[in-house]
Protein backbone atom coordinates (compact mmCIF):
# COMPACT_ATOMS: atom_id res chain seq x y z
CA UNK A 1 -0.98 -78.83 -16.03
CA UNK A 2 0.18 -78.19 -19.74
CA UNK A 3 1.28 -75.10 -20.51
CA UNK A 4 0.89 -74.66 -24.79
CA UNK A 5 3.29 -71.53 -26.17
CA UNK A 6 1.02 -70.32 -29.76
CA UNK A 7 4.19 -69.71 -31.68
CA UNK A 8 3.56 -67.85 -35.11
CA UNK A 9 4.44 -69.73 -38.23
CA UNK A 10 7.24 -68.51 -40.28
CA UNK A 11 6.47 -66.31 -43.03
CA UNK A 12 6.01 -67.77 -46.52
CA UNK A 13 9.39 -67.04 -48.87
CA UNK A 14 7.23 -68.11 -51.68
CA UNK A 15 3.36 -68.41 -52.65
CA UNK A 16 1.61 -70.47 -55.23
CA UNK A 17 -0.50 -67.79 -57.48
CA UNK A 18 -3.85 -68.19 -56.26
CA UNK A 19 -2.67 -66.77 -52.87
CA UNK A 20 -0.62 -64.03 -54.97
CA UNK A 21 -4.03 -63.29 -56.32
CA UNK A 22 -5.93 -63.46 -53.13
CA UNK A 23 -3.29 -61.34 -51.26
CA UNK A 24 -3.61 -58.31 -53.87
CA UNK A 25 -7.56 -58.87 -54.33
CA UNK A 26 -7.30 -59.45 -58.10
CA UNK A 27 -8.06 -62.61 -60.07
CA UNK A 28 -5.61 -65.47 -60.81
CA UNK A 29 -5.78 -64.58 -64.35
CA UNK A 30 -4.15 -61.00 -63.73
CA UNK A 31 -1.07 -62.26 -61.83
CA UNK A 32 -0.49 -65.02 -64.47
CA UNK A 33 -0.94 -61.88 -67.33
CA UNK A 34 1.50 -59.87 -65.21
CA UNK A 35 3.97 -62.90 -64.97
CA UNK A 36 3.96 -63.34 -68.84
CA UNK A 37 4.77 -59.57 -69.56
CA UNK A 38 7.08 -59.55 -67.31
CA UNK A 39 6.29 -57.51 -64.51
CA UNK A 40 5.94 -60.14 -61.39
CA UNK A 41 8.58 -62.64 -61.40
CA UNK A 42 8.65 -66.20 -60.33
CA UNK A 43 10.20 -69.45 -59.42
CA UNK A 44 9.67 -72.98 -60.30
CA UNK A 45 9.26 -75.48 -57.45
CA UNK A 46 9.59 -78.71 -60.32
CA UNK A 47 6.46 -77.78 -62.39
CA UNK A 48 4.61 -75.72 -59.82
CA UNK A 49 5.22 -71.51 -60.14
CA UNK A 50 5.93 -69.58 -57.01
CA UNK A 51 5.98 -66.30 -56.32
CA UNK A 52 8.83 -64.89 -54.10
CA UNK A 53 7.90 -62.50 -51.48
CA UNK A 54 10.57 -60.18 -52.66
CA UNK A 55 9.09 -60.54 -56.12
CA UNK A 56 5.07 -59.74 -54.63
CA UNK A 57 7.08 -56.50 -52.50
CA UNK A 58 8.62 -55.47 -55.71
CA UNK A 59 5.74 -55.39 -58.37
CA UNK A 60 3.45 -53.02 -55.88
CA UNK A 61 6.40 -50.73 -55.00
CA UNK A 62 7.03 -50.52 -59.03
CA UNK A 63 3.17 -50.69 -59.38
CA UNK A 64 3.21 -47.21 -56.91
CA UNK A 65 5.90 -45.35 -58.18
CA UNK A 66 4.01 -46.04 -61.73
CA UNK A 67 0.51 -44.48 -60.08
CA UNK A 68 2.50 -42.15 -58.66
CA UNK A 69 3.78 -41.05 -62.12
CA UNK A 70 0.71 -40.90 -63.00
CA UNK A 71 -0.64 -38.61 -60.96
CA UNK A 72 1.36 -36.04 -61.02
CA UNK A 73 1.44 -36.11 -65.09
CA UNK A 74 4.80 -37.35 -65.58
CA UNK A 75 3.47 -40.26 -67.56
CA UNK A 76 0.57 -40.41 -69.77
CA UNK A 77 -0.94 -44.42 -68.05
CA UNK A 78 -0.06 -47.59 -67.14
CA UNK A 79 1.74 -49.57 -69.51
């Protein structure tokens, strides 16, 4: 008798932006807007762009202290 062990696979260091998008629920377009001002940043695998998961963890917690801000009136809106 076989005995098969379900191992989980590794997480990702790195995802291609459609799964950026997918992952945050927001369309392509929007990451690839937020990668040209500045705000997510990326890697090149050749010509392919990645997005670290360091960079994904970064943009929300900047993207919460921002709404954060917000709310309590210590900024005026996003920028």
């Amino acid at each position: 008798m076989a005995v098969y062990v379900q191992t989980e696979a590794p997480p990702r260091l790195a995802y291609p932006v459609k799964d950026v998008a997918t992952l945050l629920s927001v369309s392509p377009g929007l990451i690839y807007k937020e990668i040209k001002a500045g705000r997510l940043k990326t890697s090149r695998v050749g010509s392919i762009i990645r997005v670290p998961l360091s960079a994904i963890k970064d943009y929300l917690n900047e993207q919460e202290r921002i709404d954060t801000a917000v709310r309590s009136g210590r900024i005026g809106g996003r920028r």
